[in-house]
PDB file of N, CA and C in Angstrom:
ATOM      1  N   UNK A   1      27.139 217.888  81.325  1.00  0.00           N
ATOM      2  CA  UNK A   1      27.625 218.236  80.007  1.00  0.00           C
ATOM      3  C   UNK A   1      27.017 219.566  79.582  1.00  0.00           C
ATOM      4  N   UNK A   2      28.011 220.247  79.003  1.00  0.00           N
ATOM      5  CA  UNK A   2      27.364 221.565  78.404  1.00  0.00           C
ATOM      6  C   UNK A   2      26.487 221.774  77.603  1.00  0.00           C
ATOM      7  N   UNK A   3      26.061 220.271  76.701  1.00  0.00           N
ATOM      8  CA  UNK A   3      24.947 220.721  75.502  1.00  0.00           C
ATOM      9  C   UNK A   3      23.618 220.262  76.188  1.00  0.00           C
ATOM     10  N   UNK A   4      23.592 220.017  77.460  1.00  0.00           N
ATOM     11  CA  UNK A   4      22.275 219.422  77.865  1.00  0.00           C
ATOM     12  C   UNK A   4      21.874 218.152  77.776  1.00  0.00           C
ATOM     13  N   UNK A   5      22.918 217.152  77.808  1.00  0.00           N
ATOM     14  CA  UNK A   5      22.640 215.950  77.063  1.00  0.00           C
ATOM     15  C   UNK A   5      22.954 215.280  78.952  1.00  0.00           C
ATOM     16  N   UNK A   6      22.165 214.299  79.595  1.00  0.00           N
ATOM     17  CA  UNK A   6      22.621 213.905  80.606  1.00  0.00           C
ATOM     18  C   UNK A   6      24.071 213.319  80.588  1.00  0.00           C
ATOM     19  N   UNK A   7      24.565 213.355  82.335  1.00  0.00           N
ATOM     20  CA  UNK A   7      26.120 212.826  82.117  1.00  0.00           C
ATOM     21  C   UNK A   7      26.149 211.254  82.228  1.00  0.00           C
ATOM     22  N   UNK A   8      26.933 210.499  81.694  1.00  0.00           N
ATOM     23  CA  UNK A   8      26.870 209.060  81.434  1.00  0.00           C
ATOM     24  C   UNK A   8      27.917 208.567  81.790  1.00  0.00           C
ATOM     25  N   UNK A   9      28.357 209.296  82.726  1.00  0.00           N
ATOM     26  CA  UNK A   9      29.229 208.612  83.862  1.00  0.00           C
ATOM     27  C   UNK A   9      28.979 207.249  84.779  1.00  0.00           C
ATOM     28  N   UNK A  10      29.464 206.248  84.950  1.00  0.00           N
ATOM     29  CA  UNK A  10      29.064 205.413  85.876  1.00  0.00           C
ATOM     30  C   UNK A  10      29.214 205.654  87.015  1.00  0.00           C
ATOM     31  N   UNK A  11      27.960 205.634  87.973  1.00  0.00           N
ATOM     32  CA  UNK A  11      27.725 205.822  89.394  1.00  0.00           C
ATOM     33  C   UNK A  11      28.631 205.070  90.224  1.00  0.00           C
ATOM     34  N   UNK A  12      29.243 205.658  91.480  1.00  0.00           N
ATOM     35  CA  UNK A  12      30.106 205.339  92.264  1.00  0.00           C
ATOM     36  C   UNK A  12      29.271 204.137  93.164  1.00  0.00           C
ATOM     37  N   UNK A  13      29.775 202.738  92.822  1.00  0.00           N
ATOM     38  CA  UNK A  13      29.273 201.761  93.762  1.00  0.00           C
ATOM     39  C   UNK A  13      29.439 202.345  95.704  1.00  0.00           C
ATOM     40  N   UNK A  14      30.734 202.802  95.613  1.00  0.00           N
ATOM     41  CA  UNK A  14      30.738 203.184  97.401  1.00  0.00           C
ATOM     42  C   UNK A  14      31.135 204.734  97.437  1.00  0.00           C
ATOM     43  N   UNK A  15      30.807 205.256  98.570  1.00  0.00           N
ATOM     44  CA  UNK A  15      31.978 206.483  98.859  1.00  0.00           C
ATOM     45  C   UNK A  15      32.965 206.635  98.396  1.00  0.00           C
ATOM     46  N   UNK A  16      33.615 207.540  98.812  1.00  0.00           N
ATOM     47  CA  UNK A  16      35.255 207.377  98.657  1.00  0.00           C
ATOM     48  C   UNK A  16      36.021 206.695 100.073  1.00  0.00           C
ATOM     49  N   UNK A  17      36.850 206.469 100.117  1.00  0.00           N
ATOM     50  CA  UNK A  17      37.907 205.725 100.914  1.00  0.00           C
ATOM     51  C   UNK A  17      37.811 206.743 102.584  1.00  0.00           C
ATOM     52  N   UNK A  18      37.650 206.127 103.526  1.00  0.00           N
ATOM     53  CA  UNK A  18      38.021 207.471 104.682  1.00  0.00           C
ATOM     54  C   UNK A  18      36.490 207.956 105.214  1.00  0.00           C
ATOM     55  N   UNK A  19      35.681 207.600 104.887  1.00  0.00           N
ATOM     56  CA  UNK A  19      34.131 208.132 105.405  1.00  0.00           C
ATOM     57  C   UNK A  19      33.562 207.233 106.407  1.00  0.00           C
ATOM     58  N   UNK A  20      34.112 206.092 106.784  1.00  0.00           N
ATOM     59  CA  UNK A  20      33.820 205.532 107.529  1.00  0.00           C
ATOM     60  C   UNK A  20      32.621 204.645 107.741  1.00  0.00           C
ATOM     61  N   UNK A  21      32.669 203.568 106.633  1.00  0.00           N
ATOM     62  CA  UNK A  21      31.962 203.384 106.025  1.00  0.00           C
ATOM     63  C   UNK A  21      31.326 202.402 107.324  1.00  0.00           C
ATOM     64  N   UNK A  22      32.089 201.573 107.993  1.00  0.00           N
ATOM     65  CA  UNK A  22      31.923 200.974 109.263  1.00  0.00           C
ATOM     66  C   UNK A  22      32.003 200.787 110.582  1.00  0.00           C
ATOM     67  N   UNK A  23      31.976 202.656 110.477  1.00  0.00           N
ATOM     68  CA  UNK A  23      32.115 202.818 112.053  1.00  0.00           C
ATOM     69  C   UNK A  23      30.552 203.283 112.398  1.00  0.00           C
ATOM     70  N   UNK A  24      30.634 202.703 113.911  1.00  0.00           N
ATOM     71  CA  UNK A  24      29.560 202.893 114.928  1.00  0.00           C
ATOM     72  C   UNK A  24      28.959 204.221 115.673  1.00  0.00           C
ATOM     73  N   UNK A  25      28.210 204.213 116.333  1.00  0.00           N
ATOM     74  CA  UNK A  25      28.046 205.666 116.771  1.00  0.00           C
ATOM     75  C   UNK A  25      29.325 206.352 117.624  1.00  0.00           C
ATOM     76  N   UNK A  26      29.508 207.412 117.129  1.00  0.00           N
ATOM     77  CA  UNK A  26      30.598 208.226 118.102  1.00  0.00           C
ATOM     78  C   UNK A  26      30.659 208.835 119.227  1.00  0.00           C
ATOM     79  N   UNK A  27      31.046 208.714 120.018  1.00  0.00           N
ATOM     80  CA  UNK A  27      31.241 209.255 121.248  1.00  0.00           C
ATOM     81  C   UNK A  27      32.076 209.950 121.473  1.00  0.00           C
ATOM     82  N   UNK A  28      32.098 211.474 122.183  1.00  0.00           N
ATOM     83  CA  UNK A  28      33.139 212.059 122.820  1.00  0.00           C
ATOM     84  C   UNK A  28      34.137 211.717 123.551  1.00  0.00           C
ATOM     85  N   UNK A  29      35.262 212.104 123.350  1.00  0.00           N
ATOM     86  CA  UNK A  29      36.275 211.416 123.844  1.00  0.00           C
ATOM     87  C   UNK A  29      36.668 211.354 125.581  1.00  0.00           C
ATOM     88  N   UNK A  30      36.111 212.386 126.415  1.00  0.00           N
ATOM     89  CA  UNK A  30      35.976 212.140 127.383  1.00  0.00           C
ATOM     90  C   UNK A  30      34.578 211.160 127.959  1.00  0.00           C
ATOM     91  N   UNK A  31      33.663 210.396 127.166  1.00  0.00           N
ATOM     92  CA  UNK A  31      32.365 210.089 127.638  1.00  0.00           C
ATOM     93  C   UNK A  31      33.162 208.712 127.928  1.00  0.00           C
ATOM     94  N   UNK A  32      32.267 207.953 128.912  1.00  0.00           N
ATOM     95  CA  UNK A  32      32.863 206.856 129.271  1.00  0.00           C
ATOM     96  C   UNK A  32      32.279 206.169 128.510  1.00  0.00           C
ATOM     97  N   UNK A  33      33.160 204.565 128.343  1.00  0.00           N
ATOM     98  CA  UNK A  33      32.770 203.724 127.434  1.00  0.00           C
ATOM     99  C   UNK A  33      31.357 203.130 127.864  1.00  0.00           C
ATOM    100  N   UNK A  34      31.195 202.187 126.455  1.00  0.00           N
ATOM    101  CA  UNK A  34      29.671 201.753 126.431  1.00  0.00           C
ATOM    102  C   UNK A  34      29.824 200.534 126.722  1.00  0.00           C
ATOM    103  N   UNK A  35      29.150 200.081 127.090  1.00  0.00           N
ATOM    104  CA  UNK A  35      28.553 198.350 128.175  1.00  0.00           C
ATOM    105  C   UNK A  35      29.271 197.493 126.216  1.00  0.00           C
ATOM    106  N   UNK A  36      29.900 196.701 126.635  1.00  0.00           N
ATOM    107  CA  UNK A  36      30.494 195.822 125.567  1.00  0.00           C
ATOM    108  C   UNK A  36      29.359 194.507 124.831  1.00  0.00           C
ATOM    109  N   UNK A  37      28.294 194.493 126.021  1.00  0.00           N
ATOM    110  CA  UNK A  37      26.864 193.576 125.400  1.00  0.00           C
ATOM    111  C   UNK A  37      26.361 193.990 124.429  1.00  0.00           C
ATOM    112  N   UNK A  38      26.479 192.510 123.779  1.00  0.00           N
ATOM    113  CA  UNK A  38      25.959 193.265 122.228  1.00  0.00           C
ATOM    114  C   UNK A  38      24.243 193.935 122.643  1.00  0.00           C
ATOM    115  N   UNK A  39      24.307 194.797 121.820  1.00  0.00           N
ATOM    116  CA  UNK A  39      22.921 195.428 121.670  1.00  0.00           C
ATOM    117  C   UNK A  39      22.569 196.569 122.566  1.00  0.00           C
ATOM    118  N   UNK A  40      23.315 196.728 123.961  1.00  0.00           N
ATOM    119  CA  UNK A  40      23.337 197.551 124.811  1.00  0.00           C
ATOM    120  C   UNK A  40      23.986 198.815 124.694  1.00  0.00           C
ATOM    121  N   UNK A  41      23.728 200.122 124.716  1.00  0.00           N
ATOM    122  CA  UNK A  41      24.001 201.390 124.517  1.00  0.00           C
ATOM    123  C   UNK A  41      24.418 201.811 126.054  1.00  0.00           C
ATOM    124  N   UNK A  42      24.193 201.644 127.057  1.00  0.00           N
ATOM    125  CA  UNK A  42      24.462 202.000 128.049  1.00  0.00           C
ATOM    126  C   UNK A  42      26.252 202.638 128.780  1.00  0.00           C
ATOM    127  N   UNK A  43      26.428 203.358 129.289  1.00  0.00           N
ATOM    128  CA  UNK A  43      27.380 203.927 129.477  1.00  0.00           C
ATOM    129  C   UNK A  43      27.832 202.575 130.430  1.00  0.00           C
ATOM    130  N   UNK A  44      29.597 202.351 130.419  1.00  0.00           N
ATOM    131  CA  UNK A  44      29.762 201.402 131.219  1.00  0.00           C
ATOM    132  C   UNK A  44      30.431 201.892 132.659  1.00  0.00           C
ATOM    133  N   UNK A  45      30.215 200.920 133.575  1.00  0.00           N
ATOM    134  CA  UNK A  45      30.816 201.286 135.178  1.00  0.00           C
ATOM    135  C   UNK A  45      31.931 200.594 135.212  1.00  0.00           C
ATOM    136  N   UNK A  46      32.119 199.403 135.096  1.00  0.00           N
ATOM    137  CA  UNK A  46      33.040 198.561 135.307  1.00  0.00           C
ATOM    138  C   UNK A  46      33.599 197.851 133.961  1.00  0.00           C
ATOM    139  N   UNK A  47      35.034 197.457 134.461  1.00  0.00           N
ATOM    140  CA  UNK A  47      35.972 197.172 133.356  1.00  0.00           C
ATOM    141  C   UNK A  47      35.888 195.359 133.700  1.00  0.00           C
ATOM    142  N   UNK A  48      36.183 194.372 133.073  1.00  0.00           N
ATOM    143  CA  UNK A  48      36.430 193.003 133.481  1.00  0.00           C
ATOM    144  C   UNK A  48      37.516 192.406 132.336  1.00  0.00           C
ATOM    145  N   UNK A  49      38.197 192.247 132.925  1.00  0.00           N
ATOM    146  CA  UNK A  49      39.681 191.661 132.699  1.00  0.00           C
ATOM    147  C   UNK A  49      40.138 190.266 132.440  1.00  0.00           C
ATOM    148  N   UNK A  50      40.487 190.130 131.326  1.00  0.00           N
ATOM    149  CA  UNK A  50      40.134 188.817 130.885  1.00  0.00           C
ATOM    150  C   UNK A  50      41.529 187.830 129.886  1.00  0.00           C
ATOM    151  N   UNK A  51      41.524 187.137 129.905  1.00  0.00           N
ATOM    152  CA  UNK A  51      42.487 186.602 129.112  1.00  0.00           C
ATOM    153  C   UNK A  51      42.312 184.574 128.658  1.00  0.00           C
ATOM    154  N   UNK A  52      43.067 184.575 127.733  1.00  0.00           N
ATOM    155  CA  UNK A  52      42.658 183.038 126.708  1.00  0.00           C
ATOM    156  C   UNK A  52      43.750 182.328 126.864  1.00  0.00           C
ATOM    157  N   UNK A  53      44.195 181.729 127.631  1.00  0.00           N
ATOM    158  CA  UNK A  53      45.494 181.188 127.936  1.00  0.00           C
ATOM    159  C   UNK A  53      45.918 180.628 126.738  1.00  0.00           C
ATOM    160  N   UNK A  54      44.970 180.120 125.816  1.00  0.00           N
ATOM    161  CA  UNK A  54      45.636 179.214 124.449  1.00  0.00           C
ATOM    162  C   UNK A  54      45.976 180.305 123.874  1.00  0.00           C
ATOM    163  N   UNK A  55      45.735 181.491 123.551  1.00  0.00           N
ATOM    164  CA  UNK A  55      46.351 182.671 122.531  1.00  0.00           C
ATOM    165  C   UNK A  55      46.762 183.854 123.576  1.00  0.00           C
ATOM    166  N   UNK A  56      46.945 184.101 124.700  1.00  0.00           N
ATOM    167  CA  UNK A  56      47.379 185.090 125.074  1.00  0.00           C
ATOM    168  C   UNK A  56      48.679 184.478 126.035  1.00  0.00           C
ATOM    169  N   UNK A  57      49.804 185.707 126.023  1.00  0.00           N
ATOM    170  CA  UNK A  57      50.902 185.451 126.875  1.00  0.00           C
ATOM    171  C   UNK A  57      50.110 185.461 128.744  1.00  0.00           C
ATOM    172  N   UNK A  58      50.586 184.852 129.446  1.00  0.00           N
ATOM    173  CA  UNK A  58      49.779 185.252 131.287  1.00  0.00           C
ATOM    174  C   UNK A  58      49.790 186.350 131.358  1.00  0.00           C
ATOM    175  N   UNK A  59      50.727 187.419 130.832  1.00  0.00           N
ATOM    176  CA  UNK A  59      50.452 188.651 130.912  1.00  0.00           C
ATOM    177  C   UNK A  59      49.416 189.567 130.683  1.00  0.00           C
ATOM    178  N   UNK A  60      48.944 189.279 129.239  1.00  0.00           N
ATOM    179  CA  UNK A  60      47.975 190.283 128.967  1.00  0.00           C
ATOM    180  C   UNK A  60      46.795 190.359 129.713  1.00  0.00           C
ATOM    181  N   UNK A  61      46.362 190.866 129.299  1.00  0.00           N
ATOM    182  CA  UNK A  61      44.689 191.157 129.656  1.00  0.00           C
ATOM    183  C   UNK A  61      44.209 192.147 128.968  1.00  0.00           C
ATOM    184  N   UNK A  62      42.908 191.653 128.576  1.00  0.00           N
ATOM    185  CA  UNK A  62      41.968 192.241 127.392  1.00  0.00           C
ATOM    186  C   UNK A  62      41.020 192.522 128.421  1.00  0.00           C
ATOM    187  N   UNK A  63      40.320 194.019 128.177  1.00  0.00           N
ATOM    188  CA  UNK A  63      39.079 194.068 128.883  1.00  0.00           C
ATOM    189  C   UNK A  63      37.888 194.529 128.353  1.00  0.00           C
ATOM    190  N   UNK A  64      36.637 193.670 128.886  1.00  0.00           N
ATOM    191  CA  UNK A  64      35.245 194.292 128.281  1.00  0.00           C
ATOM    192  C   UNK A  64      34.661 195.314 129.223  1.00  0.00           C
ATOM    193  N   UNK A  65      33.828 196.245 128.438  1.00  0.00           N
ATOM    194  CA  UNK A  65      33.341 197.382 129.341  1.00  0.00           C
ATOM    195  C   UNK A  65      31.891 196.704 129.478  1.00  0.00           C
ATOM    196  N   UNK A  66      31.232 197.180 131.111  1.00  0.00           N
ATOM    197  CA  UNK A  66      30.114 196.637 131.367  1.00  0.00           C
ATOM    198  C   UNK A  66      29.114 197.271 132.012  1.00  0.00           C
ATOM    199  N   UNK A  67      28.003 197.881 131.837  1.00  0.00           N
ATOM    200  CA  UNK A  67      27.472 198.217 132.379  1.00  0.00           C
ATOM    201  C   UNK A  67      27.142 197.948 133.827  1.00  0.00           C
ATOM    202  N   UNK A  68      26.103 198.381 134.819  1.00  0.00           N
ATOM    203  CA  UNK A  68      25.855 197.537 136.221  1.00  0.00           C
ATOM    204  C   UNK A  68      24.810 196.448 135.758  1.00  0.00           C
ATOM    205  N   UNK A  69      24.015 196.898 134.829  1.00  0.00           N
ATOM    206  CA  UNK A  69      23.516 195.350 134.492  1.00  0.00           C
ATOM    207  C   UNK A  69      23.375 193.837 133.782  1.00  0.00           C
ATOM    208  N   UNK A  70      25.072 194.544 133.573  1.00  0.00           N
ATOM    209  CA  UNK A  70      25.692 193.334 132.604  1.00  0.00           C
ATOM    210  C   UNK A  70      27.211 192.509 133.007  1.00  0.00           C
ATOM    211  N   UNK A  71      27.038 193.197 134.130  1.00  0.00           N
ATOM    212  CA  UNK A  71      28.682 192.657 134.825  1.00  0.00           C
ATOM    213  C   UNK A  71      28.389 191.281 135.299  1.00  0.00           C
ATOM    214  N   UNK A  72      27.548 190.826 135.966  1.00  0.00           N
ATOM    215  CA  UNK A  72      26.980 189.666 136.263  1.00  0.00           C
ATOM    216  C   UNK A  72      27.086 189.028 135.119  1.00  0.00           C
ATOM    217  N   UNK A  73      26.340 188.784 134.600  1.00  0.00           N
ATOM    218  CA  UNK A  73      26.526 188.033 133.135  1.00  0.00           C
ATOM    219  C   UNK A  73      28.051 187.880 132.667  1.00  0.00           C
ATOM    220  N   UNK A  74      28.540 188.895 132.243  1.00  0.00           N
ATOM    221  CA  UNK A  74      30.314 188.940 132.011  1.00  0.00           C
ATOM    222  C   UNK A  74      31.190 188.176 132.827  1.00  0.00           C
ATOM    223  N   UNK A  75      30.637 188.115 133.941  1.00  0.00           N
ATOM    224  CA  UNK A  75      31.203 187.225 134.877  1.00  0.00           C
ATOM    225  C   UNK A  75      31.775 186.171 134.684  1.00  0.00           C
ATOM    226  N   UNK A  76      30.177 185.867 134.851  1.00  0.00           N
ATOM    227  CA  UNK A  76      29.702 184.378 135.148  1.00  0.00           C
ATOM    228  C   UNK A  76      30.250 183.612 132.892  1.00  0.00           C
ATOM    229  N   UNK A  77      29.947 184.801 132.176  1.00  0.00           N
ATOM    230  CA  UNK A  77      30.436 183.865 130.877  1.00  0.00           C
ATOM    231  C   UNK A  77      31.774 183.545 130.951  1.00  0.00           C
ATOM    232  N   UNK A  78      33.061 184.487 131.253  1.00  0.00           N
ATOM    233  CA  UNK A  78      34.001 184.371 131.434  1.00  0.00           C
ATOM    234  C   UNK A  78      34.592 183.510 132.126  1.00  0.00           C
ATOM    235  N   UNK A  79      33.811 183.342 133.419  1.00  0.00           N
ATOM    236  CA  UNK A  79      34.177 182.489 134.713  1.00  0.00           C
ATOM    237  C   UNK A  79      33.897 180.352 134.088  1.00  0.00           C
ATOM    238  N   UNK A  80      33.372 180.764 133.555  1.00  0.00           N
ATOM    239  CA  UNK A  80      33.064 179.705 132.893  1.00  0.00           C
ATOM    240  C   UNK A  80      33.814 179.082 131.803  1.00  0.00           C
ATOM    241  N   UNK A  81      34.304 179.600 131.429  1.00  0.00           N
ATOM    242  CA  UNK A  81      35.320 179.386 130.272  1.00  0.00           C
ATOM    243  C   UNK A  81      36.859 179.586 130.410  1.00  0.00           C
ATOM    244  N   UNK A  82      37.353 180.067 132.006  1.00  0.00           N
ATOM    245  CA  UNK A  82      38.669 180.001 132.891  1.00  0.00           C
ATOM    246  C   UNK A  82      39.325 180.645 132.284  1.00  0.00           C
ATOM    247  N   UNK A  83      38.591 182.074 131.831  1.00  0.00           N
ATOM    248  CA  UNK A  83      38.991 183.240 131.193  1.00  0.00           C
ATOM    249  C   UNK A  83      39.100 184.484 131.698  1.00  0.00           C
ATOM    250  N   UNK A  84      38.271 185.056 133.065  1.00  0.00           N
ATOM    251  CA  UNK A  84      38.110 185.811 133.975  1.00  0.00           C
ATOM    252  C   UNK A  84      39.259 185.842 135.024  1.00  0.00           C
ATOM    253  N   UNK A  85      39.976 187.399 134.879  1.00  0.00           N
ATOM    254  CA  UNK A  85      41.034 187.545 135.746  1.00  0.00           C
ATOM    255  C   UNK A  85      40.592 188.569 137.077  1.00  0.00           C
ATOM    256  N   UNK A  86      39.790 189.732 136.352  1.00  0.00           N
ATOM    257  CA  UNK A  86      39.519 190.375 137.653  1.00  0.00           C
ATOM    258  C   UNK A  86      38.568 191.361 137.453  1.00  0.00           C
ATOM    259  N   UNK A  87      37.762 192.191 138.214  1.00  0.00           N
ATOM    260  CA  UNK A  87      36.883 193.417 137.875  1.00  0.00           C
ATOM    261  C   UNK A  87      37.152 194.293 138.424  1.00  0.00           C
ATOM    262  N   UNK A  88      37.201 195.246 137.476  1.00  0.00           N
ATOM    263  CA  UNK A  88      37.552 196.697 138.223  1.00  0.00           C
ATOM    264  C   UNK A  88      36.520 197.528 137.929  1.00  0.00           C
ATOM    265  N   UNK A  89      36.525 198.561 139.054  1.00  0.00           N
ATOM    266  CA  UNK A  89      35.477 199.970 138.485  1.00  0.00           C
ATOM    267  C   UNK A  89      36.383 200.733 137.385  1.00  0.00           C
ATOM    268  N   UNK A  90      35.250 201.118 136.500  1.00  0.00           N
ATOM    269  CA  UNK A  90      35.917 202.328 135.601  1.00  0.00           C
ATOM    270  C   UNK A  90      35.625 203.895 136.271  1.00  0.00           C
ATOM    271  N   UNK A  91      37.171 204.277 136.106  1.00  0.00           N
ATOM    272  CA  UNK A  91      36.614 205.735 136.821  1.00  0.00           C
ATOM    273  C   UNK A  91      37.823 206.675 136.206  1.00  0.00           C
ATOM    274  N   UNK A  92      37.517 207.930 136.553  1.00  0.00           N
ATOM    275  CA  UNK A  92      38.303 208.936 135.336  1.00  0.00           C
ATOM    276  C   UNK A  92      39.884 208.536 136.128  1.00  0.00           C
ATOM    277  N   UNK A  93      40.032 208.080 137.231  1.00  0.00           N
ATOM    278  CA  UNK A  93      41.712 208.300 137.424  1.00  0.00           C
ATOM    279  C   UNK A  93      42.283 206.022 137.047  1.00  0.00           C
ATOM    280  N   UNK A  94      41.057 205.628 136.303  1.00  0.00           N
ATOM    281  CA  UNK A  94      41.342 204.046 136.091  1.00  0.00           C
ATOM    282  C   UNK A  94      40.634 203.755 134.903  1.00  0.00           C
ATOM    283  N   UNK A  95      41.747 204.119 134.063  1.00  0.00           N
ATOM    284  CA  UNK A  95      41.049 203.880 132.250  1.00  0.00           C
ATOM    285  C   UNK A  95      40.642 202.524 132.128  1.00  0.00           C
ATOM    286  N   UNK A  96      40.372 201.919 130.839  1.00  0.00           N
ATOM    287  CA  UNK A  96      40.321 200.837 130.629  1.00  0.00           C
ATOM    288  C   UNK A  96      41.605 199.893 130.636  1.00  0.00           C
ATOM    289  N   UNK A  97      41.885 198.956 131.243  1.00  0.00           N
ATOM    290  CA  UNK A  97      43.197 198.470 131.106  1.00  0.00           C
ATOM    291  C   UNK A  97      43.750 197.049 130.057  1.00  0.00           C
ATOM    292  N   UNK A  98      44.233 197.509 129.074  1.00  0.00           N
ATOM    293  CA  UNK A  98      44.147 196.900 128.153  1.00  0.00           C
ATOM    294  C   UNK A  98      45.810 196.577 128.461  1.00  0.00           C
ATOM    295  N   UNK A  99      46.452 195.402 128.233  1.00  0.00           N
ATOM    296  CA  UNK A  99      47.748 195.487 127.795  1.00  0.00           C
ATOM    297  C   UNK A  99      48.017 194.346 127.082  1.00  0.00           C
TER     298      UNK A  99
END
């Protein structure tokens, strides 16, 4: 205010809309993806291919990214639950295969 008097506006509870209020760390768009274990930062090697027969058509397949020291594990959780279709390496000419 111009006479010196503080402004008595009410403070904005959030940002504005678009800042991203819940996104994660960013990565360059050529960097390969990150290991899908929670808590793990690691760049991932391999893709594992997966699907829920009660909610998915036989077709799809959803895939988690995995590091080399988390593919084992991914496995074996998947394999267990008759959800595990296949593993692939991730590599620049074999994106992630989502469909």
């Amino acid at each position: 205010m111009a006479d010196g008097a503080p402004n008595r506006e009410p403070a904005r509870a959030f940002p504005s809309a678009g800042l991203g209020l819940f996104a994660g760390p960013q990565r360059a768009h050529d960097a390969p993806p990150v290991c899908s274990r929670k808590g793990c930062r690691s760049d991932a090697e391999w893709q594992l291919l997966w699907n829920n027969p009660r909610i998915h058509t036989p077709e799809r397949r959803k895939a988690w990214a995995s590091c080399p020291d988390h593919v084992e594990w991914f496995e074996e959780y998947l394999r267990a639950r008759g959800l595990w279709k296949e593993t692939l390496p991730l590599a620049s000419d074999r994106p992630m295969e989502t469909r």
